[in-house]
Structure formats: structure tokens, C-alpha cells
C-alpha atoms as a PDB file:
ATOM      1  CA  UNK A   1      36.169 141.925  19.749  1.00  0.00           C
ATOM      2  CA  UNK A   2      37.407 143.544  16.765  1.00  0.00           C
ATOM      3  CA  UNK A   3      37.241 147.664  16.337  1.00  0.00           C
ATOM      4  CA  UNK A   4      34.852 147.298  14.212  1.00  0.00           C
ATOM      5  CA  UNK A   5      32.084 145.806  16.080  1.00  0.00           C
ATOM      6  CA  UNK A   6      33.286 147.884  19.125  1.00  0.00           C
ATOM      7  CA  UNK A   7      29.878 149.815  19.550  1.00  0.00           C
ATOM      8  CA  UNK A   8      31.697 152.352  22.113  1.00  0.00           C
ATOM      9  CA  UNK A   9      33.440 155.699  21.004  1.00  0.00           C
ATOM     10  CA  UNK A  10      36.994 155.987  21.411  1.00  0.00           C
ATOM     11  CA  UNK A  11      38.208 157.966  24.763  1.00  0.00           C
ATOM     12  CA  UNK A  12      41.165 159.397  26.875  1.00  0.00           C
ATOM     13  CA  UNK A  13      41.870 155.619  27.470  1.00  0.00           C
ATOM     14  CA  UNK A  14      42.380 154.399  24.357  1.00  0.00           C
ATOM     15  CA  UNK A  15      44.653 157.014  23.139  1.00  0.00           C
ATOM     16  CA  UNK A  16      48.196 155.411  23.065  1.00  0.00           C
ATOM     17  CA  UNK A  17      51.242 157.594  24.472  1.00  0.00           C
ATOM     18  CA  UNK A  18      54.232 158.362  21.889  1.00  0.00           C
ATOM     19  CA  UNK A  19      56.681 156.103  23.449  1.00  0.00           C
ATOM     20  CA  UNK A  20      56.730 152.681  23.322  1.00  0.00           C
ATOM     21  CA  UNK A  21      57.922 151.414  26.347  1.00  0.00           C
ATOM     22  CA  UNK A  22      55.586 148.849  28.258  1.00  0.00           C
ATOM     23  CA  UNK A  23      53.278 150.254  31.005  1.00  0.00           C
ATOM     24  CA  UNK A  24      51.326 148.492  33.782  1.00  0.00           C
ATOM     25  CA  UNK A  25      52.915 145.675  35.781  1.00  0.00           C
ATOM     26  CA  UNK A  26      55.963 146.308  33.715  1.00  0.00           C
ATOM     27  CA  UNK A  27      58.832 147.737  36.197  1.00  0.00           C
ATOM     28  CA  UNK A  28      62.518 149.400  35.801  1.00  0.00           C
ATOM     29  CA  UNK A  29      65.798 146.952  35.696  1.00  0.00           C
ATOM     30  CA  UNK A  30      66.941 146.820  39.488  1.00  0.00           C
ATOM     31  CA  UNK A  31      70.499 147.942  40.466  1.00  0.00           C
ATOM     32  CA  UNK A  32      73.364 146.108  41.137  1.00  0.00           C
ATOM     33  CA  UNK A  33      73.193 146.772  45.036  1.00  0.00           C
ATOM     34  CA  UNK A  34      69.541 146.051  45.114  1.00  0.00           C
ATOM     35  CA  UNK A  35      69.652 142.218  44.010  1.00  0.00           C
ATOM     36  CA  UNK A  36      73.623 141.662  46.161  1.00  0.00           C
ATOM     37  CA  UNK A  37      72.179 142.596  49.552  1.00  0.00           C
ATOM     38  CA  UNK A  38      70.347 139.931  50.677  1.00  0.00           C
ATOM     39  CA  UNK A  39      73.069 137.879  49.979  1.00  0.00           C
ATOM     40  CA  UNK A  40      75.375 139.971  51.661  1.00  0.00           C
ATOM     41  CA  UNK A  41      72.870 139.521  54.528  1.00  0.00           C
ATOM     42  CA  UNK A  42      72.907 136.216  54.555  1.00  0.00           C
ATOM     43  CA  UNK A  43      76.323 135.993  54.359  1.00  0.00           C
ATOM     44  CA  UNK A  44      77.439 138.040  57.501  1.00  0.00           C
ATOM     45  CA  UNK A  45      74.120 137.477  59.687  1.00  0.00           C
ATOM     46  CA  UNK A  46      73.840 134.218  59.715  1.00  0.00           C
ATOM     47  CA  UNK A  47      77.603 133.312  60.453  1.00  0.00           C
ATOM     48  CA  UNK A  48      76.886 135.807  63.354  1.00  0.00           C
ATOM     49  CA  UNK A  49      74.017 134.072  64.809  1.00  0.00           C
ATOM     50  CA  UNK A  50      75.628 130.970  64.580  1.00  0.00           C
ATOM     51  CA  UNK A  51      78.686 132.383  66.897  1.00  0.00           C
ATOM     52  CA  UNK A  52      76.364 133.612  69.086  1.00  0.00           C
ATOM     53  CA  UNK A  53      74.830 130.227  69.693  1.00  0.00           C
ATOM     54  CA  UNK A  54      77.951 128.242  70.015  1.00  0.00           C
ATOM     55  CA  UNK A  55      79.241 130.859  72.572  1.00  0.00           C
ATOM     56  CA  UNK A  56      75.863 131.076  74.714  1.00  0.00           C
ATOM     57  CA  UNK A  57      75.653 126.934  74.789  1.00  0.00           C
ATOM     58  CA  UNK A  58      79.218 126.946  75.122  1.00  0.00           C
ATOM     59  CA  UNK A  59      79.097 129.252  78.523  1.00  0.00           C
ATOM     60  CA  UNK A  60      76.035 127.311  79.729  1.00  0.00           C
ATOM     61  CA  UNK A  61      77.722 124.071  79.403  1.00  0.00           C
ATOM     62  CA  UNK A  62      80.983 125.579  81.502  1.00  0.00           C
ATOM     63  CA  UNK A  63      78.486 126.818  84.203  1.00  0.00           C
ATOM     64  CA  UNK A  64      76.857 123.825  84.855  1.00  0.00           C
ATOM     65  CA  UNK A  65      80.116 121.647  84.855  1.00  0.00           C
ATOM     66  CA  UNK A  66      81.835 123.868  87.118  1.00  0.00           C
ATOM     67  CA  UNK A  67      84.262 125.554  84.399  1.00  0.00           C
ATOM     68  CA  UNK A  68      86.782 123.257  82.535  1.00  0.00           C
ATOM     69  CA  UNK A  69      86.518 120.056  84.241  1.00  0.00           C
ATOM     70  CA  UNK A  70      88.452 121.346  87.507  1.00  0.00           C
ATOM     71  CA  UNK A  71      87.036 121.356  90.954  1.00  0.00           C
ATOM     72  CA  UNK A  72      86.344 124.807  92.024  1.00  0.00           C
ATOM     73  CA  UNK A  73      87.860 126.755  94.938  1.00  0.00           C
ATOM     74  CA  UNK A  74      84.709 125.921  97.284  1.00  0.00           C
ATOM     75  CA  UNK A  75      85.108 122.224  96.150  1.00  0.00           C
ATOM     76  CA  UNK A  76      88.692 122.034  97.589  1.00  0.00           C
ATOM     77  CA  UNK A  77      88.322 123.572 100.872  1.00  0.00           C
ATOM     78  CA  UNK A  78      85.272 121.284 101.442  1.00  0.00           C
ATOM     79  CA  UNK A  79      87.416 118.461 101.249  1.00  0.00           C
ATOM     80  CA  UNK A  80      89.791 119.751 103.633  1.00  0.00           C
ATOM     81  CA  UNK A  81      88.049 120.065 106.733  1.00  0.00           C
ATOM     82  CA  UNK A  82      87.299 116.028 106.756  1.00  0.00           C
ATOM     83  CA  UNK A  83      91.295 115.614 106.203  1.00  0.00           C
ATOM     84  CA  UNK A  84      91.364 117.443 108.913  1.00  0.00           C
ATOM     85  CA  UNK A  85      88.717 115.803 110.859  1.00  0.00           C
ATOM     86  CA  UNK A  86      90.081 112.144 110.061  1.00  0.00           C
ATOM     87  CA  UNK A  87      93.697 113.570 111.489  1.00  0.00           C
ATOM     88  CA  UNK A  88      91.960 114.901 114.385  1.00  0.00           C
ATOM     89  CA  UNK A  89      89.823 111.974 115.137  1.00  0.00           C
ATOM     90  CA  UNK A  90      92.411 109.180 114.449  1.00  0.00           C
ATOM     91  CA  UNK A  91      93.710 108.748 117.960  1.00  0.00           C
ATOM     92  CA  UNK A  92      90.581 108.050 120.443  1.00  0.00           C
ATOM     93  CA  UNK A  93      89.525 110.803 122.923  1.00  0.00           C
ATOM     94  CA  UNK A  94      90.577 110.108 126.575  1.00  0.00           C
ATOM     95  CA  UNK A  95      93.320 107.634 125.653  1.00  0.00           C
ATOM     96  CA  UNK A  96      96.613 108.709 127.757  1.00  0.00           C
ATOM     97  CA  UNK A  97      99.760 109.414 126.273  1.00  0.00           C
ATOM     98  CA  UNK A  98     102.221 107.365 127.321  1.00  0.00           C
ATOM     99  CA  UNK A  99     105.845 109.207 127.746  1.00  0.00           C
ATOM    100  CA  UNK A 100     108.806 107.370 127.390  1.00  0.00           C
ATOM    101  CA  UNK A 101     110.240 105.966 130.654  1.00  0.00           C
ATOM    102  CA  UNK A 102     114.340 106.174 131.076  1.00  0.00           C
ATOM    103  CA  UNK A 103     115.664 103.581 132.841  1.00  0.00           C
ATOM    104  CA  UNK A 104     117.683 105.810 135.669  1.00  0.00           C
ATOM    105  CA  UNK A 105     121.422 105.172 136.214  1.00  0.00           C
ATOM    106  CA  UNK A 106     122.467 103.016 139.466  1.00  0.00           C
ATOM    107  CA  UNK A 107     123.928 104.439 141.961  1.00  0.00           C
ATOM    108  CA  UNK A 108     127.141 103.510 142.737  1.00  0.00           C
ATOM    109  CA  UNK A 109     127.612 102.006 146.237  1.00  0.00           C
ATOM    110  CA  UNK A 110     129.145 104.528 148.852  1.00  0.00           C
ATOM    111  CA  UNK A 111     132.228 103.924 150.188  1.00  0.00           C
ATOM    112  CA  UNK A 112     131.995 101.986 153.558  1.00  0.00           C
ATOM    113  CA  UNK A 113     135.307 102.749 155.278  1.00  0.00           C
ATOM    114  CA  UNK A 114     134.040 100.309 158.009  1.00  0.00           C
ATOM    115  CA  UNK A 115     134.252  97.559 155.923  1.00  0.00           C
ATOM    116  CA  UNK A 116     135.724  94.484 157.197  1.00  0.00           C
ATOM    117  CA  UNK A 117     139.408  94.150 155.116  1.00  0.00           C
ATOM    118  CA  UNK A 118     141.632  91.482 155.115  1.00  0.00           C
ATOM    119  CA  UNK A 119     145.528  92.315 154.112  1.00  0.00           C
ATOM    120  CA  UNK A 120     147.345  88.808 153.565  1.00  0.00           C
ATOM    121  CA  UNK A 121     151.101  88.726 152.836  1.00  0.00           C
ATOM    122  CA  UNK A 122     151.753  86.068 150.215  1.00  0.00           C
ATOM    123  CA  UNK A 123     156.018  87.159 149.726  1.00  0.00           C
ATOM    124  CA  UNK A 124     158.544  86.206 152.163  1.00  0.00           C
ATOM    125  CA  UNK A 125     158.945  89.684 153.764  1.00  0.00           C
ATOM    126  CA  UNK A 126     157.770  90.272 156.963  1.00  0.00           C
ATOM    127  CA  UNK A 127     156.136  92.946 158.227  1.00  0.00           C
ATOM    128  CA  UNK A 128     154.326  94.036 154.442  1.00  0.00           C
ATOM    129  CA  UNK A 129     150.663  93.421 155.607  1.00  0.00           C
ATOM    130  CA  UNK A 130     151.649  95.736 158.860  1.00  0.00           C
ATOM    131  CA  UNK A 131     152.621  98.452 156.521  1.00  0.00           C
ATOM    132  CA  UNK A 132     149.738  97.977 154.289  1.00  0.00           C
ATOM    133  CA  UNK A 133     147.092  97.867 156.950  1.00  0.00           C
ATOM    134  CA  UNK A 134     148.788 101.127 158.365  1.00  0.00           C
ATOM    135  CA  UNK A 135     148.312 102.749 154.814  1.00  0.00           C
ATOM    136  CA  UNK A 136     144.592 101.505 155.466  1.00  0.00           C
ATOM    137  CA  UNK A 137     143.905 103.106 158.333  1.00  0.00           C
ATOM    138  CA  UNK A 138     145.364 106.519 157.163  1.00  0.00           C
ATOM    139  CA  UNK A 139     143.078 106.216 154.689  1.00  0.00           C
ATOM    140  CA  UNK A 140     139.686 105.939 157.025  1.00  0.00           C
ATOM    141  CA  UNK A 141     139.557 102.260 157.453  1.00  0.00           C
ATOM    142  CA  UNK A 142     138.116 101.147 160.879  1.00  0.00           C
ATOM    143  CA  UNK A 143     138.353  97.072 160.455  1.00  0.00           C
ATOM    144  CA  UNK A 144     141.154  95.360 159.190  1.00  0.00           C
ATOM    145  CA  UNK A 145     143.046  92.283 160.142  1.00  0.00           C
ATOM    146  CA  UNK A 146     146.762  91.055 158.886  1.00  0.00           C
ATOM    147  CA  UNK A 147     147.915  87.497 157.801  1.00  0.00           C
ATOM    148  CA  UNK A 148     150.394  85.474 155.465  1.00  0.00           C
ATOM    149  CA  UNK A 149     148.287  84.031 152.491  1.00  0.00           C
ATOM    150  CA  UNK A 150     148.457  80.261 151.873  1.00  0.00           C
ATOM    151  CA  UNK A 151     147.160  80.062 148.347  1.00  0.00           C
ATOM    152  CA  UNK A 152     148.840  80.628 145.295  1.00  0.00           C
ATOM    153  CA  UNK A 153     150.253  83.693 145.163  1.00  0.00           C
ATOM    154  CA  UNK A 154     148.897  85.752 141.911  1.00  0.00           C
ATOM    155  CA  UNK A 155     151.461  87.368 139.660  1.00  0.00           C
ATOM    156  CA  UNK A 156     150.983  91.038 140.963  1.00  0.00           C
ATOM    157  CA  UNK A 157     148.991  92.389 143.993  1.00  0.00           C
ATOM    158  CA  UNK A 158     145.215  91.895 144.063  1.00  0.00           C
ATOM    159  CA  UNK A 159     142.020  93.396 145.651  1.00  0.00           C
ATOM    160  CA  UNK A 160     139.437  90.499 146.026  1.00  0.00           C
ATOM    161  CA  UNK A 161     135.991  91.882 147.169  1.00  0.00           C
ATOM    162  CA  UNK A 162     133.173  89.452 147.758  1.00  0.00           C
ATOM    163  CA  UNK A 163     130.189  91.345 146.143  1.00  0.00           C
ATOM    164  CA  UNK A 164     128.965  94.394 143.537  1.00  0.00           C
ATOM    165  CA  UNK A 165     128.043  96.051 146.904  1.00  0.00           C
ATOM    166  CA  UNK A 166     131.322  96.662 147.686  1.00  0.00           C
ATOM    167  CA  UNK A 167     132.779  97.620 144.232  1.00  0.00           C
ATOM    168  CA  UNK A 168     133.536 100.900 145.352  1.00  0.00           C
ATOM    169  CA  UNK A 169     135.202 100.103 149.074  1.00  0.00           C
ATOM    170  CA  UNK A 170     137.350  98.059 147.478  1.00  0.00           C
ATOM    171  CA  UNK A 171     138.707 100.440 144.569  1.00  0.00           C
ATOM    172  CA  UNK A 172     138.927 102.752 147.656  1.00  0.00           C
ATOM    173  CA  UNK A 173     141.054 100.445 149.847  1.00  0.00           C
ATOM    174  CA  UNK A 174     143.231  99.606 146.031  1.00  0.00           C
ATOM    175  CA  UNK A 175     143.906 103.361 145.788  1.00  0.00           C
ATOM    176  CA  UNK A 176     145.180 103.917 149.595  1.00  0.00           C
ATOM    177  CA  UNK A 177     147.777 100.766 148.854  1.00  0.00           C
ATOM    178  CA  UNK A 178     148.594 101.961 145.313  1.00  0.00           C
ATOM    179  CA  UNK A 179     146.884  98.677 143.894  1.00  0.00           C
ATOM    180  CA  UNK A 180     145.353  98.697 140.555  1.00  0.00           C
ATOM    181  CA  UNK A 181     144.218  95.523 140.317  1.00  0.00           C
ATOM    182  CA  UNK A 182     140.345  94.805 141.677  1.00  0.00           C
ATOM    183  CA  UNK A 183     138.626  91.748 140.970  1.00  0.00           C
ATOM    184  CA  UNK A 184     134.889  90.620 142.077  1.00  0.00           C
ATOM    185  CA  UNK A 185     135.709  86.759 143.283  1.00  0.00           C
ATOM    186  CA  UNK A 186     133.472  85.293 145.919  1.00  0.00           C
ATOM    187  CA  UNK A 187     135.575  82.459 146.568  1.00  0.00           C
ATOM    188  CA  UNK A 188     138.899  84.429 147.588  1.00  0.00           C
ATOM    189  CA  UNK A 189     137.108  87.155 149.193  1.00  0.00           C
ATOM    190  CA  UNK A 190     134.649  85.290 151.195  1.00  0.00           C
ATOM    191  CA  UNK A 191     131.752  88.002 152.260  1.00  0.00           C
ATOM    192  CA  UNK A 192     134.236  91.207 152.929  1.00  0.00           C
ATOM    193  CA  UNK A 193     137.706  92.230 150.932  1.00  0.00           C
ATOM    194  CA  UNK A 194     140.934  90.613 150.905  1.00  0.00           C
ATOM    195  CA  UNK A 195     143.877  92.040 149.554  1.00  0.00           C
ATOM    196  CA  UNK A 196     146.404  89.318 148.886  1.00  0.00           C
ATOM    197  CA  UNK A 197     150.260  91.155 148.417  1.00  0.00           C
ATOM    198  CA  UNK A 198     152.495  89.900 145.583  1.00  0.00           C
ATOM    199  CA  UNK A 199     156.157  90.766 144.879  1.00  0.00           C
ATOM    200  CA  UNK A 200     155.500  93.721 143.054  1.00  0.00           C
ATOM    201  CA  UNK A 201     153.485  95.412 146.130  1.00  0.00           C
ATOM    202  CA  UNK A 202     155.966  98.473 147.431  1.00  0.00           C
ATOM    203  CA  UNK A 203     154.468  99.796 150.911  1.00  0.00           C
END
């Protein structure tokens, strides 16, 4: 509508200020900090927020897991009581121990001074089973008889005794004659001793 036809008179509102800057809707340049912030904001927030998530997810996941993949403390020492149990329980209640038996030592056999000994003279000198049997029966002997031996004469003097039984009357008998020879042999001894006197016997 032009002025012209505009049948209303001019008022307060249609006077025009002396400037010429816009007015209305028309608003002042913004500052340099005004349009930077919300980048700034968006810059340092949101990094923030994203930490926080990682970390919160990251502590939840170590919780339920049981921290790093590595059986906690009250993991282990569960597992050692059944160690424990299957050391305890491997040998079977009531079963007896069995100790280790030692076979004990034989006695020797004492020395029977009444042992039957035969003292047989197998040199030509007469009168060495006398002497011998005397030595005897300073020694303890009780039973002994005298005679020339008829066999082969062995190299030095001998003690013949007839069984293990009388191992140790014969050594004994050996040691009152100054023998050292002792020999186990049934067949010369018979069942009691025989000492058969060589050339090297000295009474």
C-alpha cells in the first residue's frame, strides 16, 4: 500500500531513528569465545566420557573374571585341602604297617669241652698223641682217646670235626694244641673230632 492511499496519520511508530543500523531480529556480531566453546566442549568432554566408560567396563570385566586371568588366593587354598585329602586317603584305613623283619645273627655253638676227641699220631714218634691229649685235658677236655693214624698223612696238622655243631669245640681243641688248621669233613671225623698230627705238630 503506497503512502499515498495510506488513510492513517503518521505516528510515534513511523518516525525513523537517525541511525541506520538494522533493528528487530537483527543482533550484534558474537565474540570470538562465544562461537569456540562448544567446540572446546566437545573436545575435552567427550574424550572424558569415553575414558570413563572404558575404565568402568574395563573394572567390571576384571571383577567378574577374577582379576587378570589368575586364580585368586581363595581359589588356591581350595585346591589344597583335596591334595591333601588324596595324600591322606591313599593308603586304606585299618591296613597294618608292616616293619621290616631282620633276619637275627646265629648263634655260634658253645664250646662243649665234653666232646668226644680223637688225637691220632700219623709221624713216627711215639708218645705225640700222649702229649697232645695231655695239652687237651689242661685245656677242659673230659673225653679223649689216643691212636696212630692209618690214612694218609696231610701235609701239616689238622682238626677234622664232623659237623657245624661243633665248629667252635673244635677251634677250641686247635687252639689248646697250637693247631691252626680246622676243617668240617664228615668222612675223617666220623660224628665227633679227630685231630690227625703231621710232622710239623710241636707238643
Amino acid at each position: 500500500m503506497s503512502k499515498a492511499r495510506y488513510p492513517y496519520p503518521d505516528d510515534e511508530f513511523d518516525a525513523v531513528d537517525a541511525h541506520a543500523a538494522p533493528r528487530g531480529v537483527h543482533r550484534r556480531a558474537r565474540s570470538f569465545w562465544t562461537r569456540a566453546w562448544p567446540f572446546l566442549l566437545v573436545i575435552v568432554l567427550f574424550p572424558a566420557i569415553a575414558f570413563g566408560i572404558v575404565t568402568l567396563l574395563t573394572r567390571a570385566d576384571i571383577g567378574l573374571s577374577g582379576g587378570s586371568g589368575l586364580p585368586s588366593a581363595g581359589a588356591s587354598s581350595a585346591t589344597e585341602p583335596s591334595a591333601t585329602a588324596t595324600a591322606t586317603t591313599s593308603a586304606a584305613p585299618g591296613t597294618p604297617t608292616t616293619s621290616p623283619t631282620t633276619t637275627p645273627a646265629p648263634t655260634p655253638s658253645p664250646v662243649d669241652l665234653r666232646t668226644a676227641v680223637a688225637v691220632d699220631n700219623a709221624t713216627k714218634t711215639s708218645g705225640l698223641a700222649a702229649k697232645a691229649a695231655a695239652a687237651l685235658r689242661t685245656a677242659g677236655f673230659t673225653t679223649i682217646t689216643t691212636g696212630n693214624y692209618t690214612g694218609t698223612a696231610p701235609a701239616t696238622s689238622t682238626v677234622y670235626y664232623a659237623s657245624a655243631k661243633l665248629a667252635a669245640t673244635a677251634r677250641a681243641a686247635a687252639a689248646a694244641l697250637k693247631i691252626t688248621t680246622v676243617t668240617l669233613d664228615p668222612a675223617k671225623a666220623g660224628s665227633t673230632i679227630v685231630v690227625v698230627l703231621a710232622k710239623d705238630y710241636t707238643p
